[in-house]
Protein backbone atom coordinates (compact mmCIF):
# COMPACT_ATOMS: atom_id res chain seq x y z
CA UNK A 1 0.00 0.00 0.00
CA UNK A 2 2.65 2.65 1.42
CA UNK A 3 4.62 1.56 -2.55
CA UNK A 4 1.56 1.80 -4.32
CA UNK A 5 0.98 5.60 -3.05
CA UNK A 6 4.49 6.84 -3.46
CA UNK A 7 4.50 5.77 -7.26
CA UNK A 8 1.15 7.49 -7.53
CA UNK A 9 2.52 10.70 -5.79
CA UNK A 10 5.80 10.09 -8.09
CA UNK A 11 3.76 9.60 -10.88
CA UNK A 12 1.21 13.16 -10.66
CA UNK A 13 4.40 14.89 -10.65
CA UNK A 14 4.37 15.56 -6.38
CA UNK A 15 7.25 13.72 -6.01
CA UNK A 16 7.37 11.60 -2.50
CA UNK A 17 9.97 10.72 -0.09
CA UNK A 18 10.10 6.57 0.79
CA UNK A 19 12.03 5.48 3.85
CA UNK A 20 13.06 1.93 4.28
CA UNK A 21 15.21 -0.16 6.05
CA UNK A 22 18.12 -1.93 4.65
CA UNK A 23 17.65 -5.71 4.57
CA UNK A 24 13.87 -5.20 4.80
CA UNK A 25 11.21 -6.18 2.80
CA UNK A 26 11.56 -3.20 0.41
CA UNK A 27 14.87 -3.53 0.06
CA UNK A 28 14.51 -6.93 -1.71
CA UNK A 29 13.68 -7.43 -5.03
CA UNK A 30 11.96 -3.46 -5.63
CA UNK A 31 13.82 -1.36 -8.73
CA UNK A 32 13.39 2.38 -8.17
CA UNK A 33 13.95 3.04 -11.21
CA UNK A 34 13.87 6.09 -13.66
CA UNK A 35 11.92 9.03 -11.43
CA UNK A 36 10.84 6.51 -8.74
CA UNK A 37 14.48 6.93 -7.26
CA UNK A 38 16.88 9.52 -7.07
CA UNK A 39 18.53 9.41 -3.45
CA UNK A 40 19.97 6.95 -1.29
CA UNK A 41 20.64 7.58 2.14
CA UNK A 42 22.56 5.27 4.08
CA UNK A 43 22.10 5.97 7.48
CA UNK A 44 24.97 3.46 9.41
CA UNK A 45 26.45 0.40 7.99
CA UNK A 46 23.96 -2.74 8.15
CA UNK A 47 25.57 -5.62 9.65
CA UNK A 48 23.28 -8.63 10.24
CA UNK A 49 21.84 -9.00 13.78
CA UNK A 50 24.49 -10.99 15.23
CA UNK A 51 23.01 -13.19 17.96
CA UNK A 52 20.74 -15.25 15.13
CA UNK A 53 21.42 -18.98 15.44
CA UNK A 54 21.50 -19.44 11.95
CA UNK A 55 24.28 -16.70 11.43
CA UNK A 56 26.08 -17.96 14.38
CA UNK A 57 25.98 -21.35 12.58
CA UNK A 58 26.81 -19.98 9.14
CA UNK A 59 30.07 -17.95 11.42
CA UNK A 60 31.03 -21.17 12.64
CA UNK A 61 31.20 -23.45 9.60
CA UNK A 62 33.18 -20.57 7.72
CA UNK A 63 35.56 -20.43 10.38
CA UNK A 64 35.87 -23.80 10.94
CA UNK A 65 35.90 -24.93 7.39
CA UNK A 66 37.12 -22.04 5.31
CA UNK A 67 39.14 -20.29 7.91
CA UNK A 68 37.25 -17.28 7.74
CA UNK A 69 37.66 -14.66 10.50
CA UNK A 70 33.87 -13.56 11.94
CA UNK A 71 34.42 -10.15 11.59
CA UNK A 72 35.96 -10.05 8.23
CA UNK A 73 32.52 -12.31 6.23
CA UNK A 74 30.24 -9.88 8.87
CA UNK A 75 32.14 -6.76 7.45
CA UNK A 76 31.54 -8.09 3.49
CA UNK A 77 28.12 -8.98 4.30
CA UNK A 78 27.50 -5.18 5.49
CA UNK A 79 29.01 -3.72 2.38
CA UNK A 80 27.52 -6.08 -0.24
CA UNK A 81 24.12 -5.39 1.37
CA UNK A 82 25.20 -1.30 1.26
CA UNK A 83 26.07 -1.63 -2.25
CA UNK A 84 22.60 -3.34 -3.05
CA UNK A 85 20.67 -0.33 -1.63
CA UNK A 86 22.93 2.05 -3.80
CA UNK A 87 21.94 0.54 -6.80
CA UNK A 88 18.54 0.35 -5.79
CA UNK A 89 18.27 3.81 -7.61
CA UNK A 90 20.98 3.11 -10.91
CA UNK A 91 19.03 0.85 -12.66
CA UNK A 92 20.21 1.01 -16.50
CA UNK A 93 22.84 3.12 -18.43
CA UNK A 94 20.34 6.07 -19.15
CA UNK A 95 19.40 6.36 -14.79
CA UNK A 96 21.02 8.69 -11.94
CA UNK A 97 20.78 8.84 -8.44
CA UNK A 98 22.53 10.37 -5.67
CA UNK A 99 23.72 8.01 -3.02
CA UNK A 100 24.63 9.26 0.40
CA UNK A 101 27.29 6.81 2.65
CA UNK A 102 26.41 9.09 5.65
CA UNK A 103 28.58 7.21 8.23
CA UNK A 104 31.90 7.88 8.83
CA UNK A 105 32.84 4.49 8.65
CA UNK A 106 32.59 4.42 5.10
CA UNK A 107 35.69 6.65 4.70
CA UNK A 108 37.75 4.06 6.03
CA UNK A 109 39.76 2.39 3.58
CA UNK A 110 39.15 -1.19 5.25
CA UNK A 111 35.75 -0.84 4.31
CA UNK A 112 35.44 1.75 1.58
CA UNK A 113 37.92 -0.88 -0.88
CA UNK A 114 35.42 -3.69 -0.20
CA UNK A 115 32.51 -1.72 -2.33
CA UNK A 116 32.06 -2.28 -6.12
CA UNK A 117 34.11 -0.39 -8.47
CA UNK A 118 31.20 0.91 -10.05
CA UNK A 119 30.88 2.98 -6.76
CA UNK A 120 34.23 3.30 -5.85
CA UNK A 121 35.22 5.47 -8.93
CA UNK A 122 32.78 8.31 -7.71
CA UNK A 123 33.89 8.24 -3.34
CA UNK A 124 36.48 11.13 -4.78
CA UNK A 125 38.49 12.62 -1.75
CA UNK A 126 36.90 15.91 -2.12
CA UNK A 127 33.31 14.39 -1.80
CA UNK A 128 34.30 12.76 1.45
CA UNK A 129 33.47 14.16 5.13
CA UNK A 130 31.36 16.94 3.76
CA UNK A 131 29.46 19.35 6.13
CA UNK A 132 25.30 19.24 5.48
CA UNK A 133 25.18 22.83 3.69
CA UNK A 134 28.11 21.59 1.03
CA UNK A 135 26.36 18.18 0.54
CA UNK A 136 22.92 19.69 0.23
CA UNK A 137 24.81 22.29 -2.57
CA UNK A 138 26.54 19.44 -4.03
CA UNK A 139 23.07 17.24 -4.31
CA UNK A 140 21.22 20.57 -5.35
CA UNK A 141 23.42 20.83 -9.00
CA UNK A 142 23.90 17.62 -9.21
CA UNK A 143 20.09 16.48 -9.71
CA UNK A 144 19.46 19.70 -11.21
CA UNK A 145 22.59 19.42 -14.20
CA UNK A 146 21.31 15.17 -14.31
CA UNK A 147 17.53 16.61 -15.29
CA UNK A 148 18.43 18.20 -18.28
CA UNK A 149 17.81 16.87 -21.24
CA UNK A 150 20.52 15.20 -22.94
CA UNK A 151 21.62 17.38 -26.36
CA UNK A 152 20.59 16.06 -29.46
CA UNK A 153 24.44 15.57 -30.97
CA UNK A 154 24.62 13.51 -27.82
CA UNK A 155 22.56 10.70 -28.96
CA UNK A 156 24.04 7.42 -30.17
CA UNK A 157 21.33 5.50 -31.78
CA UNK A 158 20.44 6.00 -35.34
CA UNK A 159 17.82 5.78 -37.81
CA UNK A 160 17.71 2.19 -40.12
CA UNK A 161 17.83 4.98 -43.06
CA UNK A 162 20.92 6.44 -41.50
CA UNK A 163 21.99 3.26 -40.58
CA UNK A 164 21.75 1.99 -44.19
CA UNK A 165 23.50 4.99 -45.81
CA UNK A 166 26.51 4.55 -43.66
CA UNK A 167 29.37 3.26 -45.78
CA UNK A 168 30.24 1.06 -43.00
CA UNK A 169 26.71 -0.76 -42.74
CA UNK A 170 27.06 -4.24 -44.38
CA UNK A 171 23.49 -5.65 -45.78
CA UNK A 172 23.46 -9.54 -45.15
């Protein structure tokens, strides 16, 4: 229901705000894609509730049979399951979003190697430890320069006319 009225509101042009928690039911599975998503805000670093029996068992057989340390599979787990709600919003080639790591944590280099390249290439040193009125700036352009619609000389596909006239096209 709550999904259902923020695509409506999303949809009329209001524009909504959706909070959710990572490893929830939300955050498995649902694409917020094109104008359904354009922020992430990671709030902390979500490591698995550590006291489960099942993950207890899991920690044990790793360390017993793969020698993995506890702390080092509960520190991948957290960042795999970061980078999932980051891409919750960057869905195809043609999508943007803005995706905020606000935890201090996430500067360290002990966890900030152990996300994706694909987000790696953008955690710049001058877009880490940012006060609030610089970040909000920084978000402000950003999603203002992304809405703009691409120029025309920009566009890559073609027409099967101009596709046909290029001296390169070969007709099988």
């Amino acid at each position: 229901m709550a999904l259902e009225n923020f695509k409506r509101a999303c949809d009329c042009g209001r524009g909504a705000v959706f909070l959710s928690i990572a490893r929830g039911k939300v955050a498995e599975g649902v694409d917020f894609d094109r104008h359904y998503g354009r922020a992430v805000l990671l709030l902390g670093v979500p490591f698995q509730y550590t006291l489960s029996r099942v993950l207890r068992a899991r920690l044990e057989y790793l360390r017993d049979t793969c020698a993995i340390n506890e702390a080092d599979f509960l520190t991948f787990d957290a960042i795999r399951q970061a980078a999932q709600c980051a891409g919750r919003v960057i869905r195809g080639k043609s999508d943007y979003g803005l995706v905020i790591f606000a935890d201090k944590r996430y500067n360290r280099a002990d966890k900030r190697d152990k996300l994706p390249q694909w987000i790696r290439q953008f955690m710049r040193e001058d877009c880490l430890n940012l006060s609030g009125d610089v970040a909000m700036h920084r978000a402000r352009h950003f999603l203002r320069s992304m809405a703009q619609p691409a120029p025309s000389s920009s566009t890559v596909s073609l027409s099967l006319e101009e596709l046909e006239s290029n001296p390169a096209y070969v007709c099988r």
